[in-house]
C-alpha atoms as a PDB file:
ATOM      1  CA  UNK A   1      40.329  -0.492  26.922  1.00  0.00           C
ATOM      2  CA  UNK A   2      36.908   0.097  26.144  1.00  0.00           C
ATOM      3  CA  UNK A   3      35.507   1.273  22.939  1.00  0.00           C
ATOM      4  CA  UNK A   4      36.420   4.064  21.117  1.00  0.00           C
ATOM      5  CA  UNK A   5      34.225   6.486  19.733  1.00  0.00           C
ATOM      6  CA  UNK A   6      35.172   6.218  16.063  1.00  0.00           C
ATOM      7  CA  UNK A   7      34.623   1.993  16.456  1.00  0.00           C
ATOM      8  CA  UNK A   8      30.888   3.237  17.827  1.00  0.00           C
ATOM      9  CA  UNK A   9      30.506   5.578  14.735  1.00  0.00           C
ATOM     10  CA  UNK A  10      31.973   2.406  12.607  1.00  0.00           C
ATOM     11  CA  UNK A  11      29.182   0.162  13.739  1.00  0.00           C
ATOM     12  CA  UNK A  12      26.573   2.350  13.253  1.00  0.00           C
ATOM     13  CA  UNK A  13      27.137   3.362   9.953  1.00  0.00           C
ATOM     14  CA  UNK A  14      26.329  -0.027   8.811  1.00  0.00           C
ATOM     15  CA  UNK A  15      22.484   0.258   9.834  1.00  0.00           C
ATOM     16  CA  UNK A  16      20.570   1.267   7.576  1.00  0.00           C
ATOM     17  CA  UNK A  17      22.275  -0.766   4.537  1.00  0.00           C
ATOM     18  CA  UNK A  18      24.651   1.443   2.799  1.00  0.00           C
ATOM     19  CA  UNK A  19      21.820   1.015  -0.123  1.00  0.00           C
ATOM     20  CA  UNK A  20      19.269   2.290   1.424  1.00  0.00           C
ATOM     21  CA  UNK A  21      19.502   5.659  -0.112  1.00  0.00           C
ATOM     22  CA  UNK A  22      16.104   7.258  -0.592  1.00  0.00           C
ATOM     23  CA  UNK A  23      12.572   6.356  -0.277  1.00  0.00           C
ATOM     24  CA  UNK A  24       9.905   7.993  -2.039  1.00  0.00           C
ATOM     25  CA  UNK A  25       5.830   7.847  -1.515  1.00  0.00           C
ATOM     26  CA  UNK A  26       2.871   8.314  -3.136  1.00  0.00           C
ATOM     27  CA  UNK A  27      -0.792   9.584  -0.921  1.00  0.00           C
ATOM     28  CA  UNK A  28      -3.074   8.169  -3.436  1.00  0.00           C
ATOM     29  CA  UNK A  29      -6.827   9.850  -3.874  1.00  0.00           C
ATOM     30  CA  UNK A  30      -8.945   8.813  -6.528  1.00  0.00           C
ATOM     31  CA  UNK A  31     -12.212  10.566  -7.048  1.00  0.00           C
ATOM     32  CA  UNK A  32     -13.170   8.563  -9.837  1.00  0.00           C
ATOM     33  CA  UNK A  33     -12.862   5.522 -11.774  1.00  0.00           C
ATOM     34  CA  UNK A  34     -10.245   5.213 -14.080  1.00  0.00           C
ATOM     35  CA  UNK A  35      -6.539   4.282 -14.747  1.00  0.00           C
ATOM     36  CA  UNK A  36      -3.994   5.661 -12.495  1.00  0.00           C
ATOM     37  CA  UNK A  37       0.117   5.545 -12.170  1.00  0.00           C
ATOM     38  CA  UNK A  38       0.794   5.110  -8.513  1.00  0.00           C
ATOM     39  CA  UNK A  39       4.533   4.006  -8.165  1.00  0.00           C
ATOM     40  CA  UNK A  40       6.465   5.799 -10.835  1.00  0.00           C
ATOM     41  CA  UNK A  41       9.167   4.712 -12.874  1.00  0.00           C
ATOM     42  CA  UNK A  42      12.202   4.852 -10.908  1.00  0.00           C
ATOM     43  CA  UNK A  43      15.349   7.434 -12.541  1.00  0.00           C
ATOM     44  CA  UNK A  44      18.071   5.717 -14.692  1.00  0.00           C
ATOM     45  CA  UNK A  45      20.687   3.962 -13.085  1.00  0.00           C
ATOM     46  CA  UNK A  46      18.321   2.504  -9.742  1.00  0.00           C
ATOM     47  CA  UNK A  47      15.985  -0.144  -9.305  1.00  0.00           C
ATOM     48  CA  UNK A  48      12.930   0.532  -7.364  1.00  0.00           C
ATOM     49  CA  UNK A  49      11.938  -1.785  -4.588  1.00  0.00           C
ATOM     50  CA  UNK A  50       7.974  -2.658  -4.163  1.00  0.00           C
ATOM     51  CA  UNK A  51       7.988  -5.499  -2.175  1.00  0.00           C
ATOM     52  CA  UNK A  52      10.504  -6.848  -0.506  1.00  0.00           C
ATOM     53  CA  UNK A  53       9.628 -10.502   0.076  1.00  0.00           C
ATOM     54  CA  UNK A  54       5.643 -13.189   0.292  1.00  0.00           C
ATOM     55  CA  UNK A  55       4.102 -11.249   2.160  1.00  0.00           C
ATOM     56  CA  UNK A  56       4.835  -7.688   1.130  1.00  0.00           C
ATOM     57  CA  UNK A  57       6.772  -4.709   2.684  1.00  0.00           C
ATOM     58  CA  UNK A  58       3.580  -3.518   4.129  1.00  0.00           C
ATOM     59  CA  UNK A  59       3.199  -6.892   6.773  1.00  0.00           C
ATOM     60  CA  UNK A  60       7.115  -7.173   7.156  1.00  0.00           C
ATOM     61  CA  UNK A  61       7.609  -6.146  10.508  1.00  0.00           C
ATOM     62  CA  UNK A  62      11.037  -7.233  11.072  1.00  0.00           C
ATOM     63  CA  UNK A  63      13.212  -4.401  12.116  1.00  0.00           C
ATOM     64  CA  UNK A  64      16.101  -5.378  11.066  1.00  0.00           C
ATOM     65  CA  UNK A  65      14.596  -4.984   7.468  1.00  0.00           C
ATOM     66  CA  UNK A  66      14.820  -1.144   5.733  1.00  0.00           C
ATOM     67  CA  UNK A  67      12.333  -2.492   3.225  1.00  0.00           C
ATOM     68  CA  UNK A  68       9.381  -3.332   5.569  1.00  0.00           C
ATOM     69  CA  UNK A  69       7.559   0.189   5.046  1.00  0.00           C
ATOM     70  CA  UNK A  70       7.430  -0.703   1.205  1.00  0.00           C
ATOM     71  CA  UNK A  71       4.397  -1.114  -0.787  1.00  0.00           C
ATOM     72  CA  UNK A  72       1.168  -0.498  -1.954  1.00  0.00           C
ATOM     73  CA  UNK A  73      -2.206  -0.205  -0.380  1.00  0.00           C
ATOM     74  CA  UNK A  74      -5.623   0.858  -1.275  1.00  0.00           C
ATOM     75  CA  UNK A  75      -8.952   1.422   1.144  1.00  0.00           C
ATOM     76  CA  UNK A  76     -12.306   2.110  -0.283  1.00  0.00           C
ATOM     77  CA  UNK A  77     -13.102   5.538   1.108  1.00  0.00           C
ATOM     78  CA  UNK A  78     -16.509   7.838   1.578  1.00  0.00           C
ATOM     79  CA  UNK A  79     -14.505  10.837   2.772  1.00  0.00           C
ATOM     80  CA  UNK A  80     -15.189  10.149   5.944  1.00  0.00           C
ATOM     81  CA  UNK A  81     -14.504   6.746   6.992  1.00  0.00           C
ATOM     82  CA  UNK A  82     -12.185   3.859   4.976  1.00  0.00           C
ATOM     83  CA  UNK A  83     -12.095  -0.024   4.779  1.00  0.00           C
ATOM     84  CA  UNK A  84     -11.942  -2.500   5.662  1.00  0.00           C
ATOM     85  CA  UNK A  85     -12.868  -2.459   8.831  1.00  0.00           C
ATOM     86  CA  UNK A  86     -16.748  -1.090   9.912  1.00  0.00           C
ATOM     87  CA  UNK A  87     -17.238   0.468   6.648  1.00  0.00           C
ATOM     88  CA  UNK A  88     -18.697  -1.724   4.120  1.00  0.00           C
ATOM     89  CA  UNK A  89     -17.628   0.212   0.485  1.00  0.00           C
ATOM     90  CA  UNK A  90     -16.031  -1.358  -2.043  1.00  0.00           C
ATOM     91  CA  UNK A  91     -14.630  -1.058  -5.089  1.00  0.00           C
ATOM     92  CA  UNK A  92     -12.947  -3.538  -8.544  1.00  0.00           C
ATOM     93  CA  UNK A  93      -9.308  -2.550  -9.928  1.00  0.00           C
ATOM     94  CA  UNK A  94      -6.714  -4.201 -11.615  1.00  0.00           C
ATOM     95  CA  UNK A  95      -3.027  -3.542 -10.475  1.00  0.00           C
ATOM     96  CA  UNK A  96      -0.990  -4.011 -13.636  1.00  0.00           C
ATOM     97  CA  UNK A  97       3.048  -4.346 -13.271  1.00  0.00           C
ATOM     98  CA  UNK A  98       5.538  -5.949 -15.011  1.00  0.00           C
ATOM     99  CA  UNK A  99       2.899  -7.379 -17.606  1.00  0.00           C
ATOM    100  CA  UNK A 100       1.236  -8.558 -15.000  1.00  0.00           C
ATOM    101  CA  UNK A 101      -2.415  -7.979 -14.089  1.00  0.00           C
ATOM    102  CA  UNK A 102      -3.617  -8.572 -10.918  1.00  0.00           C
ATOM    103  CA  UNK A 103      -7.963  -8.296 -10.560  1.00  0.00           C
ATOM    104  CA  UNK A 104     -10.087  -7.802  -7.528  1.00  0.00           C
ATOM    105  CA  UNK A 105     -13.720  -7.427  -7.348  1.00  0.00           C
ATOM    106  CA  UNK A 106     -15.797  -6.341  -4.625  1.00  0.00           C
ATOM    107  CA  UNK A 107     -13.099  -5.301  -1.944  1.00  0.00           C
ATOM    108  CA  UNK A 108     -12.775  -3.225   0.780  1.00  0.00           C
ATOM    109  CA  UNK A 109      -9.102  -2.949   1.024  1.00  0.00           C
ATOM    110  CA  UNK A 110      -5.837  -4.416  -1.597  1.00  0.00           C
ATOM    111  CA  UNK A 111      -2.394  -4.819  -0.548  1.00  0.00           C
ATOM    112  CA  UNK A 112       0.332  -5.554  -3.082  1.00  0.00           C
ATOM    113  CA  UNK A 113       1.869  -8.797  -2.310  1.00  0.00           C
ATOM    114  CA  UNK A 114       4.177 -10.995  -3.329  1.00  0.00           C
ATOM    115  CA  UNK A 115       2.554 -14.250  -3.893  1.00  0.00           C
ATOM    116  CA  UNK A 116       1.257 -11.868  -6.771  1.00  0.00           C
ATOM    117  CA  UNK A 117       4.339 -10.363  -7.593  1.00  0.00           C
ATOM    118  CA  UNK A 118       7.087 -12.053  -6.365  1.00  0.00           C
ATOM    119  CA  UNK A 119      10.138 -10.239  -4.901  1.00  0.00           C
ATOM    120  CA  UNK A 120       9.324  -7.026  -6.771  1.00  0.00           C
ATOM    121  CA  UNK A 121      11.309  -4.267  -8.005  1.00  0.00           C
ATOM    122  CA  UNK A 122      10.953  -1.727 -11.063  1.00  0.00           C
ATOM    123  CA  UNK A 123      13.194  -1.082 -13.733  1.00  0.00           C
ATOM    124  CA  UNK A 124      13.642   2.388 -15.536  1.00  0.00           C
ATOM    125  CA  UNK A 125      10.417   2.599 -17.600  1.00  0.00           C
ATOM    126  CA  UNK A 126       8.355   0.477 -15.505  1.00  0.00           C
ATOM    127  CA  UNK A 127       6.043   1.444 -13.200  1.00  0.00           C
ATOM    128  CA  UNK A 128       2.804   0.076 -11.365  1.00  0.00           C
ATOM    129  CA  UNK A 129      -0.737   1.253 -12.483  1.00  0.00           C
ATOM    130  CA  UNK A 130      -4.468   0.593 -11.227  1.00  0.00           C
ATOM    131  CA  UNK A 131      -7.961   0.940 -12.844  1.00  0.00           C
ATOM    132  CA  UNK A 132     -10.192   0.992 -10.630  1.00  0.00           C
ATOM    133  CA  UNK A 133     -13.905   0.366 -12.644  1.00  0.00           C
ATOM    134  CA  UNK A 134     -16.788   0.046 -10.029  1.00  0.00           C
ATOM    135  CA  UNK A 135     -17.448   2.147  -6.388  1.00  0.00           C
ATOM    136  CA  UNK A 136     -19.715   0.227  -4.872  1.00  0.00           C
ATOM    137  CA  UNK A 137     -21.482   0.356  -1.104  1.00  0.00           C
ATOM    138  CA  UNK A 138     -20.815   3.785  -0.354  1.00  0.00           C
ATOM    139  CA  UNK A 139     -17.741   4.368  -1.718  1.00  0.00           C
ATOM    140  CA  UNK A 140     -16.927   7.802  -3.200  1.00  0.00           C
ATOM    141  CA  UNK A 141     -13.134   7.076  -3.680  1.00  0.00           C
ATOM    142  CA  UNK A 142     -10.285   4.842  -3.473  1.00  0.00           C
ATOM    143  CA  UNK A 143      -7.555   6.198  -1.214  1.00  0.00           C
ATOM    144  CA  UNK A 144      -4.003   5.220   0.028  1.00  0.00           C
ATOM    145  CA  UNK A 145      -0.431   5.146  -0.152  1.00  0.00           C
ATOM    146  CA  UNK A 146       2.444   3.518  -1.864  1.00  0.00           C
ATOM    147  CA  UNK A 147       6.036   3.941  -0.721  1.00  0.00           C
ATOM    148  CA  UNK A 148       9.281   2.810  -2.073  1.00  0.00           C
ATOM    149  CA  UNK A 149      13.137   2.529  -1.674  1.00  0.00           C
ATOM    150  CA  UNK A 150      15.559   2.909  -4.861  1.00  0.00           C
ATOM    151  CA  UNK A 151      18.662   1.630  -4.681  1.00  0.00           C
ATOM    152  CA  UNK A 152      22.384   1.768  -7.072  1.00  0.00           C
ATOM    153  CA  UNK A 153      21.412  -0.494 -10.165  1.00  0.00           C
ATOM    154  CA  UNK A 154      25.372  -0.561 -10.832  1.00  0.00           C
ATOM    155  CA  UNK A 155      26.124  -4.097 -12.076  1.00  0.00           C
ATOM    156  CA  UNK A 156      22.726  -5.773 -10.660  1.00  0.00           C
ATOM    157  CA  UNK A 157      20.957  -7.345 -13.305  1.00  0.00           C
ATOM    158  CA  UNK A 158      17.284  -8.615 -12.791  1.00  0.00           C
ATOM    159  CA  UNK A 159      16.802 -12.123 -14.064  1.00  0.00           C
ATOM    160  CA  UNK A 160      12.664 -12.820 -15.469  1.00  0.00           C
ATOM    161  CA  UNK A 161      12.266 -16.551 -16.976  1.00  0.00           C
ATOM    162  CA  UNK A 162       9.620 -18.012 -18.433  1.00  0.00           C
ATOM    163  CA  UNK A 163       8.912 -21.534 -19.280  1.00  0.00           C
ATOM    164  CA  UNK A 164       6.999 -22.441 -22.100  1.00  0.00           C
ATOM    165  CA  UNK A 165       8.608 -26.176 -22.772  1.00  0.00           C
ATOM    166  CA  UNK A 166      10.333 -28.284 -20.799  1.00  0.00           C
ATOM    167  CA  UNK A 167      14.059 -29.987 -20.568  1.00  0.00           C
ATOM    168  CA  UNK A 168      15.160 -26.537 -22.190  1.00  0.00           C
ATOM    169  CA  UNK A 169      17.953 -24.607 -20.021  1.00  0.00           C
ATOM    170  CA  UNK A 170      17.869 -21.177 -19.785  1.00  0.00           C
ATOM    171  CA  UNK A 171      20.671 -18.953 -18.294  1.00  0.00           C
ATOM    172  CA  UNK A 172      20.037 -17.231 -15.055  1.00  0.00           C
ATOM    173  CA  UNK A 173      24.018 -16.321 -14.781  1.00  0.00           C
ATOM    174  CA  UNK A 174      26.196 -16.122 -17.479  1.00  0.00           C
ATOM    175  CA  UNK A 175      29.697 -16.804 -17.785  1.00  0.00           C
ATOM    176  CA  UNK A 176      31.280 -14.371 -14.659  1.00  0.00           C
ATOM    177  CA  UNK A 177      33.735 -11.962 -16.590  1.00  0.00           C
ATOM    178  CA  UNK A 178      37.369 -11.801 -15.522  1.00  0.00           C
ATOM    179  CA  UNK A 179      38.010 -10.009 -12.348  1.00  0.00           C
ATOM    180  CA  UNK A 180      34.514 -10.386 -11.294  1.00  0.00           C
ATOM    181  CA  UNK A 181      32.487 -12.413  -8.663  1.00  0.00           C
ATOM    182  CA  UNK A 182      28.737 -13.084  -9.266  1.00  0.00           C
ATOM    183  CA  UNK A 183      26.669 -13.230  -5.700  1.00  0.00           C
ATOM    184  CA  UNK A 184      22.524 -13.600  -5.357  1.00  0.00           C
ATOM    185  CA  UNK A 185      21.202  -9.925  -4.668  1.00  0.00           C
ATOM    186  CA  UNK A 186      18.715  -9.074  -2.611  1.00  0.00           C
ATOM    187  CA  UNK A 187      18.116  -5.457  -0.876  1.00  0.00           C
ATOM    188  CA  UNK A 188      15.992  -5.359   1.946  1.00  0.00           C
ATOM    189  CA  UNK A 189      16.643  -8.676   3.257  1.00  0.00           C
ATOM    190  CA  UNK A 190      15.704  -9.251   7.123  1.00  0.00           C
ATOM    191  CA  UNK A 191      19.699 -10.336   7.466  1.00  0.00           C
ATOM    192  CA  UNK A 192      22.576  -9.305   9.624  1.00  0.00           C
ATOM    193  CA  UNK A 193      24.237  -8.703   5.834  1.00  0.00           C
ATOM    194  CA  UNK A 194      21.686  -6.796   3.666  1.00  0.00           C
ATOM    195  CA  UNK A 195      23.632  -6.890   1.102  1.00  0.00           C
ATOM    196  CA  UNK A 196      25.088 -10.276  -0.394  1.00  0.00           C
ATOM    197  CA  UNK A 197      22.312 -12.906   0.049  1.00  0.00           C
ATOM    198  CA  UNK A 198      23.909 -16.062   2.068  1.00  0.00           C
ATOM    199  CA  UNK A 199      20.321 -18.089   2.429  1.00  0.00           C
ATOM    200  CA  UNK A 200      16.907 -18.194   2.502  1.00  0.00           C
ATOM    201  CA  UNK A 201      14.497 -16.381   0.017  1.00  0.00           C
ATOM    202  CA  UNK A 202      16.689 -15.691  -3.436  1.00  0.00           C
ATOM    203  CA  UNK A 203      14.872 -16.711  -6.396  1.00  0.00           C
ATOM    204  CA  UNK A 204      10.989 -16.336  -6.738  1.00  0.00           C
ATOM    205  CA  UNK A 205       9.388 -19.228  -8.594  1.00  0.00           C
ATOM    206  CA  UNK A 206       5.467 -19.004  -9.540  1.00  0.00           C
ATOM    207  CA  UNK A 207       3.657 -21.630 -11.419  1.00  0.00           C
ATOM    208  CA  UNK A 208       0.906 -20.573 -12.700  1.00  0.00           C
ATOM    209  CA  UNK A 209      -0.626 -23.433 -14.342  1.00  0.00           C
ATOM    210  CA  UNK A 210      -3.500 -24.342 -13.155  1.00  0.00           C
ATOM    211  CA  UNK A 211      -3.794 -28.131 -14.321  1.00  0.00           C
ATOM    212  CA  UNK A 212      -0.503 -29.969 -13.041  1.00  0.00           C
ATOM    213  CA  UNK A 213       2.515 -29.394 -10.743  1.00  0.00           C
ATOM    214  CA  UNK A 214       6.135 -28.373 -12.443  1.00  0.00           C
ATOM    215  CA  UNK A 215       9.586 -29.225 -11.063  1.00  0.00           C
ATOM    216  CA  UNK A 216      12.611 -27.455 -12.173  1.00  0.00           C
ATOM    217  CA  UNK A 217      16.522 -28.703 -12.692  1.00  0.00           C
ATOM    218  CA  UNK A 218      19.617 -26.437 -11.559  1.00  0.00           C
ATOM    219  CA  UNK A 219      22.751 -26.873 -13.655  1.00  0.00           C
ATOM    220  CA  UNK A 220      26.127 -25.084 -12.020  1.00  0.00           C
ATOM    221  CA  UNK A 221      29.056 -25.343 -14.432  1.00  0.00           C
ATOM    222  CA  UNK A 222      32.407 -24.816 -14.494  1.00  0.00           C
ATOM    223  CA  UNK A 223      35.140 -24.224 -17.178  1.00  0.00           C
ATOM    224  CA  UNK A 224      37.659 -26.945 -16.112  1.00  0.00           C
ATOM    225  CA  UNK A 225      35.597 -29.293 -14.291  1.00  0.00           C
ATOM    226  CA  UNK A 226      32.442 -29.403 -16.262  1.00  0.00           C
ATOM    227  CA  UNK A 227      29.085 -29.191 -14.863  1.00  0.00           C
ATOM    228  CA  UNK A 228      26.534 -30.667 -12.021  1.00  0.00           C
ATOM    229  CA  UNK A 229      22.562 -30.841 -12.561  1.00  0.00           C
ATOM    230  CA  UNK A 230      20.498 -30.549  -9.626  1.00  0.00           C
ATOM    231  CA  UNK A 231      17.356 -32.838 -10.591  1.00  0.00           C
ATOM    232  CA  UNK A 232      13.791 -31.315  -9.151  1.00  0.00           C
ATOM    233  CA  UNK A 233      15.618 -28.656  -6.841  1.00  0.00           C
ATOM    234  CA  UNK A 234      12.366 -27.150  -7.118  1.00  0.00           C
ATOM    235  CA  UNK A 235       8.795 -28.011  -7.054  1.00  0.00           C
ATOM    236  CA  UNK A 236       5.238 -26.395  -7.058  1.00  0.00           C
ATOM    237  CA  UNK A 237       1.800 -27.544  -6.985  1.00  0.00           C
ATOM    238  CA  UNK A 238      -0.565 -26.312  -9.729  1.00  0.00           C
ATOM    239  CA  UNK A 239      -1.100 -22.541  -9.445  1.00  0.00           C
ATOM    240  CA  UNK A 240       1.041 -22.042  -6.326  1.00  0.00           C
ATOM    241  CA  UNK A 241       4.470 -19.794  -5.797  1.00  0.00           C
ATOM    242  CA  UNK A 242       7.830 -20.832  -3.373  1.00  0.00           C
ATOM    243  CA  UNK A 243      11.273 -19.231  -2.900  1.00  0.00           C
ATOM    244  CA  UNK A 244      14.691 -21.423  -3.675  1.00  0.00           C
ATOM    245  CA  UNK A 245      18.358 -21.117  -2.885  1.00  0.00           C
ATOM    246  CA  UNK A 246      19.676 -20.949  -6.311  1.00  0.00           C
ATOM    247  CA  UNK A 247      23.453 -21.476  -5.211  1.00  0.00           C
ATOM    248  CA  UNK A 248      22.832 -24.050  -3.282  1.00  0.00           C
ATOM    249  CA  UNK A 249      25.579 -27.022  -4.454  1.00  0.00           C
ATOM    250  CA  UNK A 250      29.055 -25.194  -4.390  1.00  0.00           C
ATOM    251  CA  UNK A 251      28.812 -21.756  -3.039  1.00  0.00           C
ATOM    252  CA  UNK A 252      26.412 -18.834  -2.494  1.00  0.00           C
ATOM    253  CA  UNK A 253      28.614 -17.210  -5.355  1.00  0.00           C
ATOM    254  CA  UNK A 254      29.751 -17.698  -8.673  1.00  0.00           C
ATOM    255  CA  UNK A 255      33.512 -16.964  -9.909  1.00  0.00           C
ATOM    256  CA  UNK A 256      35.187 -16.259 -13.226  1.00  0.00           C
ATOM    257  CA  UNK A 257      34.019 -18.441 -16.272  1.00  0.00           C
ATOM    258  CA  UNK A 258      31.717 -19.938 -13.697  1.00  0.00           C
ATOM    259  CA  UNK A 259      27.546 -20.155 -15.105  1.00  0.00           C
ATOM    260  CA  UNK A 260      23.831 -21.231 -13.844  1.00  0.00           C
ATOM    261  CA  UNK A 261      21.276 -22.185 -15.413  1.00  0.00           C
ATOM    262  CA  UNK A 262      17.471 -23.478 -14.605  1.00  0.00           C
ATOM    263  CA  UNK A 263      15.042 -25.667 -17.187  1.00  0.00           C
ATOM    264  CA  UNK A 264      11.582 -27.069 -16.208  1.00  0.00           C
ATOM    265  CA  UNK A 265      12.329 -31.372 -15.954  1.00  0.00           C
ATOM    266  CA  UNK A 266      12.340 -33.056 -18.974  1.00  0.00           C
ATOM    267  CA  UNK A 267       9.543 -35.743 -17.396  1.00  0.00           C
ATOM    268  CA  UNK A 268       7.338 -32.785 -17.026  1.00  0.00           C
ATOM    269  CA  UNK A 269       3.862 -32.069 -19.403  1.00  0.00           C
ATOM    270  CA  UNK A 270       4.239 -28.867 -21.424  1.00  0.00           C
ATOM    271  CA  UNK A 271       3.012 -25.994 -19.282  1.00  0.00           C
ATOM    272  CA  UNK A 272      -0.630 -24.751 -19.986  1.00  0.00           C
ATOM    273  CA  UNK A 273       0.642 -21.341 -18.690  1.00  0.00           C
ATOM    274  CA  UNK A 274       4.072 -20.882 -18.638  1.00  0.00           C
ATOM    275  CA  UNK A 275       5.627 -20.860 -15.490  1.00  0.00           C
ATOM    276  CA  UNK A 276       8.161 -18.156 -14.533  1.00  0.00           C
ATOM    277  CA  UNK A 277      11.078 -17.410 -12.077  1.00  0.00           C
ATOM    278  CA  UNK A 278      12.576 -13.934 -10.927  1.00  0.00           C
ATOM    279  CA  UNK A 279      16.017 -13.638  -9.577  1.00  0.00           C
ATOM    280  CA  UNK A 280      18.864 -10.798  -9.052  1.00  0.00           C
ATOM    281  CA  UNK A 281      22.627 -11.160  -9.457  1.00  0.00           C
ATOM    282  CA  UNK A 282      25.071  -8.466  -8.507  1.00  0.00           C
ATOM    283  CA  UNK A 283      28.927  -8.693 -10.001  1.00  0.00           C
ATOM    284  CA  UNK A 284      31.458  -7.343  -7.887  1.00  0.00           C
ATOM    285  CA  UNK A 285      35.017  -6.785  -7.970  1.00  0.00           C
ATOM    286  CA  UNK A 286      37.643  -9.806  -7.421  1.00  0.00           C
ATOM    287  CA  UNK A 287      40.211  -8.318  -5.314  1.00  0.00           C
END
């Protein structure tokens, strides 16, 4: 019988993501040190998408991904040519985000990624600023862009742990209200379904103690039948960062009354620097 022209229409309505809604930029020329916004805050009721995954949106190439033009960049500049290739300026600047300082010294060229940020995403009232403190080699200015995709914030709530102690459990999903499902969120994911994460990449874990490794513990409970504890579901060398399936024993959702919760193992030293995990949660409608 073929297929019929309002089937076609169907199917292609469902690329791009019905989140991807607008994306905004930034052409970024600074002429002199100092501090500098250069991703806004995004409006009140989105979330702003920076990077959507370890590498950054910038070296995502997948094209299955509406996220991959995301992020930030930033070449040392004369005016006439820019790094980091054959011109040898460079320039220092911290990229501050989320509480979250980021240095670099002496470079040609930075590109926001995120095994410095993690899965990244701005709330309303955050935003992302550099100071840039030194030109050096040549350089007259720092130059670049940063681009981003906001997306519905409606019922998406942005989980940020950190771990000062150990063997102490700390909520990543609450209780699931009546009438609700809770399902791992994660726009921009290089999946046939860009909407509900299924597997792969869903919680960002960075450990950023320098002196000794950290393992984490997953507990999924339920209402009537108690709970389960996943022992080390989760482990990371001294000053290194991984990605975990959070909903990995029963389902990649959560149903009514249904929590999850994370705590750094109770065999574990006390953290130096406190460890910290990043996650988002969407609750949709039980039909």
């Amino acid at each position: 019988m073929g297929i019929k022209p309002s089937s076609i229409q169907d199917l292609g309505s469902m690329n791009p993501a019905p989140w991807v809604t607008k994306m905004g930029s930034a052409r970024i020329n600074l002429a002199a040190p100092g501090t500098y916004t250069v991703i806004p805050s995004p409006p009140a009721g989105k979330l702003r998408m920076v990077i959507d995954g370890p590498n950054g949106g910038y070296e995502s190439s997948s094209p299955a991904n509406q996220a991959s033009p995301c992020g930030l960049v930033l070449w040392a500049s004369d005016g006439v040519d820019m790094g980091p290739f054959g011109f040898p300026g460079t320039f220092d600047v911290d990229v501050v985000a989320q509480g979250r300082t980021v240095s670099q010294t002496g470079i040609p060229q930075f590109t926001m990624s995120g095994g410095e940020y993690g899965i990244f995403y701005l709330a309303p009232g955050e935003s992302v600023s550099v100071t840039v403190s030194n030109f050096a080699s040549g350089t007259t200015k720092v130059v670049g862009r940063a681009t981003w995709i906001d997306f519905d914030a409606t019922d998406v709530t942005f989980v940020r742990l950190t771990f000062p102690t150990v063997g102490v459990p700390q909520l990543v999903i609450p209780p699931v209200p009546a009438g609700k499902i809770a399902a791992m969120y994660f726009p921009g994911g290089a999946l046939t379904l860009r909407d509900v994460m299924q597997a792969g990449y869903i919680a960002f874990f960075n450990n950023l103690d320098g002196g000794q490794p950290h393992n984490w513990d997953l507990t999924y409970t339920d209402p009537a039948g108690g709970s389960v504890t996943l022992t080390n579901f989760m482990g990371l060398s001294a000053t290194s960062y991984g990605f975990s399936a959070l909903l990995q024993y029963h389902s990649m959702a959560l149903v009514e009354g249904q929590s999850l919760s994370v705590e750094l193992n109770s065999g574990d030293a006390v953290p130096s620097t406190p460890p910290y995990m990043w996650a988002m949660y969407k609750l949709y409608d039980s039909v």
